[in-house]
Protein backbone atom coordinates (compact mmCIF):
# COMPACT_ATOMS: atom_id res chain seq x y z
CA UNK A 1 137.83 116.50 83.31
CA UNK A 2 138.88 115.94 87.37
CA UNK A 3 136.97 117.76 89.64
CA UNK A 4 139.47 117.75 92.03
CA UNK A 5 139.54 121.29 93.97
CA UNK A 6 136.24 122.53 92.21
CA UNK A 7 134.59 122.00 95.88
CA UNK A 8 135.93 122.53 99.51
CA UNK A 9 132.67 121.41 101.49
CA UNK A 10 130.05 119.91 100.37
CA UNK A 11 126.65 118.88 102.86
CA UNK A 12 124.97 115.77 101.64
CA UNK A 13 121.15 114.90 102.14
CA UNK A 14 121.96 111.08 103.67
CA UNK A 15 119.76 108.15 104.72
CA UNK A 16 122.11 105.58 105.24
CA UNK A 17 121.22 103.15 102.72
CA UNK A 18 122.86 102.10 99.85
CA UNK A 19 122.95 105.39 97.49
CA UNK A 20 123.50 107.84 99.68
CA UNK A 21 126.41 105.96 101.30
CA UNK A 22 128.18 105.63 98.02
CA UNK A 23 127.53 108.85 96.96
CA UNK A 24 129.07 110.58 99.88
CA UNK A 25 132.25 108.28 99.43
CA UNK A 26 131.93 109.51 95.74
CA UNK A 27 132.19 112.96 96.41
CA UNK A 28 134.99 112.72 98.46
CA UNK A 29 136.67 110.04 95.34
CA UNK A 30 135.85 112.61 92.81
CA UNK A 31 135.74 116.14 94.45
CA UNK A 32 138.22 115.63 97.15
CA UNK A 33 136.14 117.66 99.36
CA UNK A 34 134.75 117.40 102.82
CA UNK A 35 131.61 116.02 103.41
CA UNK A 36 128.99 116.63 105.94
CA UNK A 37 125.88 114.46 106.25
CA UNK A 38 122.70 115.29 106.83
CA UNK A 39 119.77 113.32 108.40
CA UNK A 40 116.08 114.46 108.85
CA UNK A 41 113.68 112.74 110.98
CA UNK A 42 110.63 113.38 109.45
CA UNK A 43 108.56 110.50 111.37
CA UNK A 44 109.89 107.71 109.03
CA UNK A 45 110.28 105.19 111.97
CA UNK A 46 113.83 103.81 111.30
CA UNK A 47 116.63 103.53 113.71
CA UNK A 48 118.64 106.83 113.30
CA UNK A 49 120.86 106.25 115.77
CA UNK A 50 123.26 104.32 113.55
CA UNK A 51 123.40 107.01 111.44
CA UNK A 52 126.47 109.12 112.63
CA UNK A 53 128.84 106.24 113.05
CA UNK A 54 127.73 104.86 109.73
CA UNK A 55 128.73 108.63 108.49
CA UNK A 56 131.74 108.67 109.54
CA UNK A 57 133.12 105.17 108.70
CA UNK A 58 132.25 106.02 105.12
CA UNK A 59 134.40 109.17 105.50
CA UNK A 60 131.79 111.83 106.57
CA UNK A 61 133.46 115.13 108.33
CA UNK A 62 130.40 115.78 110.58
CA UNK A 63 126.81 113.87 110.35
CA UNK A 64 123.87 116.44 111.51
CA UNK A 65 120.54 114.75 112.47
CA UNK A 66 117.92 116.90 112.36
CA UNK A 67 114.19 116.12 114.30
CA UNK A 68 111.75 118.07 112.11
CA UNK A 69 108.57 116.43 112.88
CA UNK A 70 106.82 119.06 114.50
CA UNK A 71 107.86 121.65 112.06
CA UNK A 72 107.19 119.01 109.32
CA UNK A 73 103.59 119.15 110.48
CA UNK A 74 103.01 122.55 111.39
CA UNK A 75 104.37 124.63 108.79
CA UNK A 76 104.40 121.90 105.75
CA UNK A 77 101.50 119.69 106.70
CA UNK A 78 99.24 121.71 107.99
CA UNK A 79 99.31 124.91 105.40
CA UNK A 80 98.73 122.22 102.69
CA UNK A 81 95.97 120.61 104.32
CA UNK A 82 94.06 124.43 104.54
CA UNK A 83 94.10 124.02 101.15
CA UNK A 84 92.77 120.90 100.66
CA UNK A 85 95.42 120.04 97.79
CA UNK A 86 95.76 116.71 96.37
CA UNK A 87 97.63 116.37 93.10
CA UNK A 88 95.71 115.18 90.60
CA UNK A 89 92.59 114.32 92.56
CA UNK A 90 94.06 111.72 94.10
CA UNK A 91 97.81 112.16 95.82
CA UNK A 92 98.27 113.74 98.99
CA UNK A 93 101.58 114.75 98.29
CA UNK A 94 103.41 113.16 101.38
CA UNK A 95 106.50 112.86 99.46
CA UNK A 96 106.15 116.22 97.88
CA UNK A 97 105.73 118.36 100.91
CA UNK A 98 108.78 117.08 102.75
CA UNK A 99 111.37 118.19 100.16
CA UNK A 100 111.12 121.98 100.58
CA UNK A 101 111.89 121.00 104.68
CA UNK A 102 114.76 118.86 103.89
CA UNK A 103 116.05 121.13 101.26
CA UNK A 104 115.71 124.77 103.99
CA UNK A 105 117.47 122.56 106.69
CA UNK A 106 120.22 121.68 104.80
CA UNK A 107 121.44 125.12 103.48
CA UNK A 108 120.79 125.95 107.17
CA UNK A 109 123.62 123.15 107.67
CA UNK A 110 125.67 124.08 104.80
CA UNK A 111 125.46 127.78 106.09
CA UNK A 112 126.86 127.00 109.26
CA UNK A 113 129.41 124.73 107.87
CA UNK A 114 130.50 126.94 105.47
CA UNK A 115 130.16 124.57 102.79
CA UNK A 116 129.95 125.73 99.22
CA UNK A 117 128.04 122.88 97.75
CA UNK A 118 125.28 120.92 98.60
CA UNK A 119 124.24 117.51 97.18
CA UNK A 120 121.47 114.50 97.24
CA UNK A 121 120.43 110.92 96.14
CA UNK A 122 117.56 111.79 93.71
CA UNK A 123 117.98 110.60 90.07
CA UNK A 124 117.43 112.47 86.68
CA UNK A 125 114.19 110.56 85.94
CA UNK A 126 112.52 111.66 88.64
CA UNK A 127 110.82 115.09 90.81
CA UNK A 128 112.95 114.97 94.10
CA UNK A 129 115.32 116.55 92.51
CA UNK A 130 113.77 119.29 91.02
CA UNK A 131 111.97 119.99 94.59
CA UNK A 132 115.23 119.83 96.12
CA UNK A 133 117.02 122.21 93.89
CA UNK A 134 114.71 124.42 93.45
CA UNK A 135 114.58 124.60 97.77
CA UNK A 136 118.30 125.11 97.46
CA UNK A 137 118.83 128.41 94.91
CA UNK A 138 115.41 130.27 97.24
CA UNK A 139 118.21 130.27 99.62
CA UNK A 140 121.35 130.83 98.02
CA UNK A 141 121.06 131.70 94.57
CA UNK A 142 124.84 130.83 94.04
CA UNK A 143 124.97 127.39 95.70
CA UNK A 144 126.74 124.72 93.83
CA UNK A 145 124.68 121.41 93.77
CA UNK A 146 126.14 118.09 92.91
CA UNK A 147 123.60 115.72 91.70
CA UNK A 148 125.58 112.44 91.21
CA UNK A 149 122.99 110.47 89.62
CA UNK A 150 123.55 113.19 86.75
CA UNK A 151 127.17 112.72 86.12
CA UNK A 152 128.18 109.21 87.31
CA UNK A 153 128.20 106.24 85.00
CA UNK A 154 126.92 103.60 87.70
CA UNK A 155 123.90 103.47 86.20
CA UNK A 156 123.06 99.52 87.20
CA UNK A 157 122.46 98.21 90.49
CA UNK A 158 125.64 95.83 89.91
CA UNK A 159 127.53 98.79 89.16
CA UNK A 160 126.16 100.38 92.72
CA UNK A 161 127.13 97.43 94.26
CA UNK A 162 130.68 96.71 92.68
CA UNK A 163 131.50 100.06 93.78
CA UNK A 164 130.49 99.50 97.48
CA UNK A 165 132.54 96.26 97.78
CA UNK A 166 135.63 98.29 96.39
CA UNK A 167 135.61 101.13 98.73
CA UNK A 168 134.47 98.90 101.61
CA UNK A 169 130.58 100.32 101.78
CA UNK A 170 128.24 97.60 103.55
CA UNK A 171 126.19 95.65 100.85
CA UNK A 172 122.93 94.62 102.00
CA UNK A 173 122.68 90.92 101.51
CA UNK A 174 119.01 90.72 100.37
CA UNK A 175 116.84 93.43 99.82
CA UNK A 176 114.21 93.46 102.64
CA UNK A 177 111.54 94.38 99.90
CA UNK A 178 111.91 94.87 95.82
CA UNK A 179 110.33 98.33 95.79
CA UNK A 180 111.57 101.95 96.43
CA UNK A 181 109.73 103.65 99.38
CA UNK A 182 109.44 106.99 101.18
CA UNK A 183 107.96 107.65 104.62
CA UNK A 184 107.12 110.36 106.60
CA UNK A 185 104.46 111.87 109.28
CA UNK A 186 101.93 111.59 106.83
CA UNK A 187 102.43 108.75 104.55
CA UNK A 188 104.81 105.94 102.88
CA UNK A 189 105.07 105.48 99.31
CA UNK A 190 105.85 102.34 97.16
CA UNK A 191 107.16 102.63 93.70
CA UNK A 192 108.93 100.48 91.12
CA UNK A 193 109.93 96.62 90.96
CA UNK A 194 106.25 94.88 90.58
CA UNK A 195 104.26 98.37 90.40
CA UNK A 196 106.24 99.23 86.99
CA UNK A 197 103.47 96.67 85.74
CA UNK A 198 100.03 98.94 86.08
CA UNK A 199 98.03 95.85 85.57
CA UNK A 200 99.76 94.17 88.95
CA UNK A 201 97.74 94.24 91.90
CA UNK A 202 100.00 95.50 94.63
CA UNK A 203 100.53 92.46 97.32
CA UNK A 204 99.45 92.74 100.48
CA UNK A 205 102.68 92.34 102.17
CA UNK A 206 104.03 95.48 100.56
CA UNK A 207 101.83 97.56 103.31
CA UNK A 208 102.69 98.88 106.38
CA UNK A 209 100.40 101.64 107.94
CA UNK A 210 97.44 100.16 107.60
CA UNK A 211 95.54 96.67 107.80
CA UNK A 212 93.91 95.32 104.89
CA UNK A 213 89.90 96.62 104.34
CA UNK A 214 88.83 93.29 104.88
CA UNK A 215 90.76 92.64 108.09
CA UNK A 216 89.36 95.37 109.84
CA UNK A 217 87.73 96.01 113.02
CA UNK A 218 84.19 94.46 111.89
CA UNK A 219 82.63 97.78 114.28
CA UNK A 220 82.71 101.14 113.51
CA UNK A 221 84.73 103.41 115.86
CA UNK A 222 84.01 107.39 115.91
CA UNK A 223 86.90 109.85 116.10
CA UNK A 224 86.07 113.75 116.62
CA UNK A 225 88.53 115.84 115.46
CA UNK A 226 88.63 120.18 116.40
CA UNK A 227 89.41 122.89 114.51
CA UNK A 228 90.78 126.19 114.87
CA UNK A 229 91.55 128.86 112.07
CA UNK A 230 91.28 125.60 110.13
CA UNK A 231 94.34 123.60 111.77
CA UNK A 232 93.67 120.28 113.81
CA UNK A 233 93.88 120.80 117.16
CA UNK A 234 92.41 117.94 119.48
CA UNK A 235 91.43 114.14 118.67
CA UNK A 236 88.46 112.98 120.89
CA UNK A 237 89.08 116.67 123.40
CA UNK A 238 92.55 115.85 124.23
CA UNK A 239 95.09 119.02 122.94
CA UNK A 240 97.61 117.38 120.97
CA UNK A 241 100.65 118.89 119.21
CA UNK A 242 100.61 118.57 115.44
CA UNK A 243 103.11 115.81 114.71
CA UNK A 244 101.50 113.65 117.78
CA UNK A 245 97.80 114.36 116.28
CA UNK A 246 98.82 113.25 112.96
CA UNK A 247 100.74 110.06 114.29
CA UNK A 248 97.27 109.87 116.14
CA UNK A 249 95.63 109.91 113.62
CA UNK A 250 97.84 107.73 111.63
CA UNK A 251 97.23 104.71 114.10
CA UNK A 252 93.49 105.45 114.15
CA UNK A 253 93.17 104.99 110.46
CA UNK A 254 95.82 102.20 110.17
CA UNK A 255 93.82 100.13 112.35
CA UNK A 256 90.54 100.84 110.00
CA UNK A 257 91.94 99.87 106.96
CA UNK A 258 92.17 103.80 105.58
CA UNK A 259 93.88 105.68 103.43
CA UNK A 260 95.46 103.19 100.79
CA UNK A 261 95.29 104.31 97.11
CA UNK A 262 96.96 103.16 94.06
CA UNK A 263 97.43 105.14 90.92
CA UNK A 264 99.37 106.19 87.66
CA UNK A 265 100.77 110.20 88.27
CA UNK A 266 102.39 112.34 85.73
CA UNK A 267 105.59 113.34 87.02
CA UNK A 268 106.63 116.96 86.50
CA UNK A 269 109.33 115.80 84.10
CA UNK A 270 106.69 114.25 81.60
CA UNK A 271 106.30 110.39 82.09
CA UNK A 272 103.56 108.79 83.79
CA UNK A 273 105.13 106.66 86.58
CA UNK A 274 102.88 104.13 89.08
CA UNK A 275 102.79 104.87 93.13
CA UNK A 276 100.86 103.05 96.10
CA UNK A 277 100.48 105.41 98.67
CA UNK A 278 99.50 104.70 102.52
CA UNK A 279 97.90 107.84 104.34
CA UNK A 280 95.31 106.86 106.68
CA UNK A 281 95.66 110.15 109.21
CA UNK A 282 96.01 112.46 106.38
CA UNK A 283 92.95 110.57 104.87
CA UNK A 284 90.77 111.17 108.04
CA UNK A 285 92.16 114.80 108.36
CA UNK A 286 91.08 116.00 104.71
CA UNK A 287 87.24 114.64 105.52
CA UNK A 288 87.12 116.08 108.77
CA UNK A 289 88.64 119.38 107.78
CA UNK A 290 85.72 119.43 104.77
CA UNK A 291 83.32 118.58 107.43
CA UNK A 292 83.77 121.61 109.77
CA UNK A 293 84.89 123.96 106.55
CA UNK A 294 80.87 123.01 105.18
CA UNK A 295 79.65 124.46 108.16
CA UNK A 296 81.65 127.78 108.73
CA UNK A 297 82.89 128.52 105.17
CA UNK A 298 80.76 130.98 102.97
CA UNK A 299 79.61 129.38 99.51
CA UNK A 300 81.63 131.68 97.00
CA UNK A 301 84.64 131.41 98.63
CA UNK A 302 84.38 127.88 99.17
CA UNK A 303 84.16 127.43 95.55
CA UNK A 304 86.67 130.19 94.44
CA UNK A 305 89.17 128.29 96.98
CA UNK A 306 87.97 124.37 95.28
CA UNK A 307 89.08 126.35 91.77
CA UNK A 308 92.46 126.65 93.13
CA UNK A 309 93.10 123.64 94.71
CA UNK A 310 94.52 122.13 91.59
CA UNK A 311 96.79 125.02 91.15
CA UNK A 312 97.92 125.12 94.82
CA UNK A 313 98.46 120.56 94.49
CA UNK A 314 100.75 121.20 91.37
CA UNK A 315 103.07 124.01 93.00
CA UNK A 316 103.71 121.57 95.72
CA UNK A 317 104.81 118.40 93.51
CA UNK A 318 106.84 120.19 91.12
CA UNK A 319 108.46 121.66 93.93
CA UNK A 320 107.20 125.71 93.58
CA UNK A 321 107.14 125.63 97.59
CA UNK A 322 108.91 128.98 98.41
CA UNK A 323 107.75 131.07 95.00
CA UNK A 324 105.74 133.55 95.12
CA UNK A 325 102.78 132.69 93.73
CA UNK A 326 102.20 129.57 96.09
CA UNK A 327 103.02 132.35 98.95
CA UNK A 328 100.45 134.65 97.43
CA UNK A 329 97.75 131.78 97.14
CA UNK A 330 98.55 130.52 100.44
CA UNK A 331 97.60 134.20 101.59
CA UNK A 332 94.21 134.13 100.44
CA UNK A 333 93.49 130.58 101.98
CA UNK A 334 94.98 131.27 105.16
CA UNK A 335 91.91 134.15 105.19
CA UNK A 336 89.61 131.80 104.18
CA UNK A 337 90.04 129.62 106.95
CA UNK A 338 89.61 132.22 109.66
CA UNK A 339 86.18 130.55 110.42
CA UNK A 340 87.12 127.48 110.50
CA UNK A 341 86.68 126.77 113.35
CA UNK A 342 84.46 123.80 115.16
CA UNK A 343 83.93 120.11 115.24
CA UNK A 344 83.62 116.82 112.89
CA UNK A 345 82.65 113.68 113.97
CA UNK A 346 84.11 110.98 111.46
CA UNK A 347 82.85 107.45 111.01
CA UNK A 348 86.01 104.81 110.62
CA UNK A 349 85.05 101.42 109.21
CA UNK A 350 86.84 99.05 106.91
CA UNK A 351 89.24 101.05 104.70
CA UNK A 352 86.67 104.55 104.78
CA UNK A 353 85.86 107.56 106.66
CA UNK A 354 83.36 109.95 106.35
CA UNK A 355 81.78 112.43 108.27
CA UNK A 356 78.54 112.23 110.24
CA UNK A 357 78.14 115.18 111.81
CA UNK A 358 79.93 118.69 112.33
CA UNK A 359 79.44 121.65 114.51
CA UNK A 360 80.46 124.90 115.26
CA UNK A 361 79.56 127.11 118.53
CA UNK A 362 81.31 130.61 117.15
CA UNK A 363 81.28 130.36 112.96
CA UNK A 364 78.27 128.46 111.91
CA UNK A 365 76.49 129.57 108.95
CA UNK A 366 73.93 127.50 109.13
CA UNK A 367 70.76 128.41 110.22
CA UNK A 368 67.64 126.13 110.87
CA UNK A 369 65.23 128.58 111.05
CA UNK A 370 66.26 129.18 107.11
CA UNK A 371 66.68 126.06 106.09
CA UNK A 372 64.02 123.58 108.03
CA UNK A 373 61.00 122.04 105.82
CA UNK A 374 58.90 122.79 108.64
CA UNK A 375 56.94 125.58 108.45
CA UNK A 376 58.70 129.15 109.05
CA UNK A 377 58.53 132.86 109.21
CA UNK A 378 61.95 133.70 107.73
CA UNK A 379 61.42 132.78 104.33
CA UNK A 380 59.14 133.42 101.48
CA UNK A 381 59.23 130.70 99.70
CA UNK A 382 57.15 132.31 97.23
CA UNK A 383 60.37 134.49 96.44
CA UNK A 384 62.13 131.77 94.28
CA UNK A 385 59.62 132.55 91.19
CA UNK A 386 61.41 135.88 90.31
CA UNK A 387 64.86 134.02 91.67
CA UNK A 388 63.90 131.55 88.69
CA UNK A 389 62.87 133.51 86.25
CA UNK A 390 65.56 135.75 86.14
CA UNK A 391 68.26 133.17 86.46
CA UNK A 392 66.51 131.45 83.22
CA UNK A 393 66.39 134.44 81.18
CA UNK A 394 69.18 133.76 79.30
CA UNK A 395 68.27 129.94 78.83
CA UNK A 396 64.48 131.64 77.47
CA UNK A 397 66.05 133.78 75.25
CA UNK A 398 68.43 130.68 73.87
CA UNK A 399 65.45 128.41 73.34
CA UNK A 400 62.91 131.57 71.40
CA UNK A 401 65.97 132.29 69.00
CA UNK A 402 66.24 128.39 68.46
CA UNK A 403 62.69 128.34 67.46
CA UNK A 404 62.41 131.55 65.46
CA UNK A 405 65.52 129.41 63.13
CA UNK A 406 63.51 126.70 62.34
């Protein structure tokens, strides 16, 4: 069935590589629409600048390129890292937390444009396009979205390529590395080609953000990090801007060896796929922010918040960014880190971080008159037998029925 006329103007999330090129010179094959291309600089580090031309010689209408880093960081990055969420106890979500961004500028685009569809690169095996889509219908519940990888038949890299050469699309000539990657402000992932095998050990060419464990600076270096209402704020007592902390912190943990991790992930559409992930600031940020949160955060609610965090991680991969129940449990961490506020002091050496010492001047809740083994006149210690007793009541009352049984 043609889909001629189906689509006036469509806005296209493009890179610039391989896929994305073809796909926008599909859509204008198959839809005979206008397409407008799309570009977000999320901190990725690659030449953008060839990006328009590149657009238009593959028969782009208009090529937007959007610089997103500091709102990236500050209203993505940031909110996540309040919560402390890592997916599965182990991912940072770097990949997962730049989707709903890409996805809100883009129907920004489209909106201007007056486009009626939008459209991107992901495949049907994987999450992107899930977080995409979902991004897309929060703002326009009638959008039309074209996800090629669901209706094409060029389902081989030959095929990819034998359609390039046809329509004149630049074929790269070797592949500057075997593996898929993503980067951003706060990390780079590797998947596929060598990692589809869980047993292979990732090589150490395959890394770029940080220096191998064992290459590192063979002395410690000492980074203190501020907090306010539990954001970042200053590396070492220099104000820095959120996207220019985290690339600060990005270098400082690079050079250390931090923030590498390799692991199998269940993807939101039910397989198990392998990713080695690079995020040495985000690494260093999560320790410090735990440092100063230890200090200023009350003991229930630290623990009612640490029940959620698996929760909060999952909205964020499987792409529940804008619904309403992340919204409402961002809410009540957002409260939760109105103390937050204060110091860590975190030890880099050789692929870790930890922290060694935290401080607070306005929030802290601890108190050395309460809590010194020196002697002291605030605290009876004498008090804990009835704190004891009562707490064991019910574990008496287990162990007397146990006996009265036998």
């Amino acid at each position: 069935m043609s889909k001629l006329g189906q689509i006036k103007k469509a806005v296209l999330a493009y890179s610039g590589g391989l896929d994305t090129s073809i796909i926008l010179k599909w859509l204008i094959e198959e839809y005979g629409c206008e397409v407008v291309a799309f570009s977000a600089d999320l901190g990725q580090a690659e030449e953008l600048d060839h990006i328009p031309e590149k657009a238009k010689d593959t028969g782009a209408c208009a090529c937007y390129i959007e610089d997103l880093r500091e709102e990236f960081v500050r209203d993505f990055v940031f909110p996540m890292f309040r919560a402390n969420a890592i997916y599965e106890g182990r991912y940072f979500l770097g990949t997962s937390i730049a989707r709903p961004l890409i996805a809100k500028k883009q129907m920004e685009i489209a909106k201007a444009e007056g486009a009626d569809a939008v459209s991107h690169g992901a495949t049907g095996k994987g999450n992107d396009q899930v977080r995409f889509e979902l991004g897309y219908y929060h703002f326009d519940p009638a959008v039309k979205v074209i996800a090629p990888w669901r209706e094409w038949d060029l389902n081989s890299r030959t095929a990819l390529e034998e359609y390039a050469k046809k329509h004149g699309i630049p074929v790269p000539t070797s592949k500057k590395s075997p593996w898929s990657s993503d980067r951003n402000l706060l990390h780079i992932s590797f998947e596929g080609d060598l990692l589809e095998d869980p047993w292979a050990e990732a090589p150490e060419h395959m890394y770029v953000l940080s220096v191998a464990p064992e290459a590192a600076p063979d002395t410690p270096e000492y980074v203190e990090i501020d907090f306010k209402n539990g954001d970042p704020i200053a590396i070492n007592g220099e104000q820095l801007s959120p996207a220019n902390l985290l690339a600060k912190l990005n270098e400082l943990g690079g050079k250390h060896g931090i923030g590498r991790i390799d692991l199998m992930e269940n993807r939101f559409v039910g397989m198990k796929s392998r990713g080695v992930y690079e995020t040495p600031g985000g690494t260093i940020l999560e320790e410090a922010h735990r440092g100063v949160e230890s200090i200023t955060m009350d003991r229930e609610v630290m623990h009612l918040r640490d029940s959620l965090i698996p929760r909060y991680a999952e909205m964020v991969y499987n792409g529940f960014w804008f619904a309403p129940e992340r919204e409402a449990l961002q809410a009540l961490i957002d409260d939760t880190q109105k103390t937050v506020n204060g110091k860590a002091r975190v030890k880099l050496y050789k692929g870790h971080c930890r922290v060694v010492g935290r401080q607070s001047d306005t929030d802290s809740l601890f108190n050395v008159e309460f809590a010194t083994f020196e002697a002291d006149d605030v605290y009876n210690q004498a008090d804990a037998e009835g704190f004891i007793k009562i707490n064991s009541l019910r574990l008496r009352i287990r162990s007397m029925m146990e006996q009265n049984r036998k």
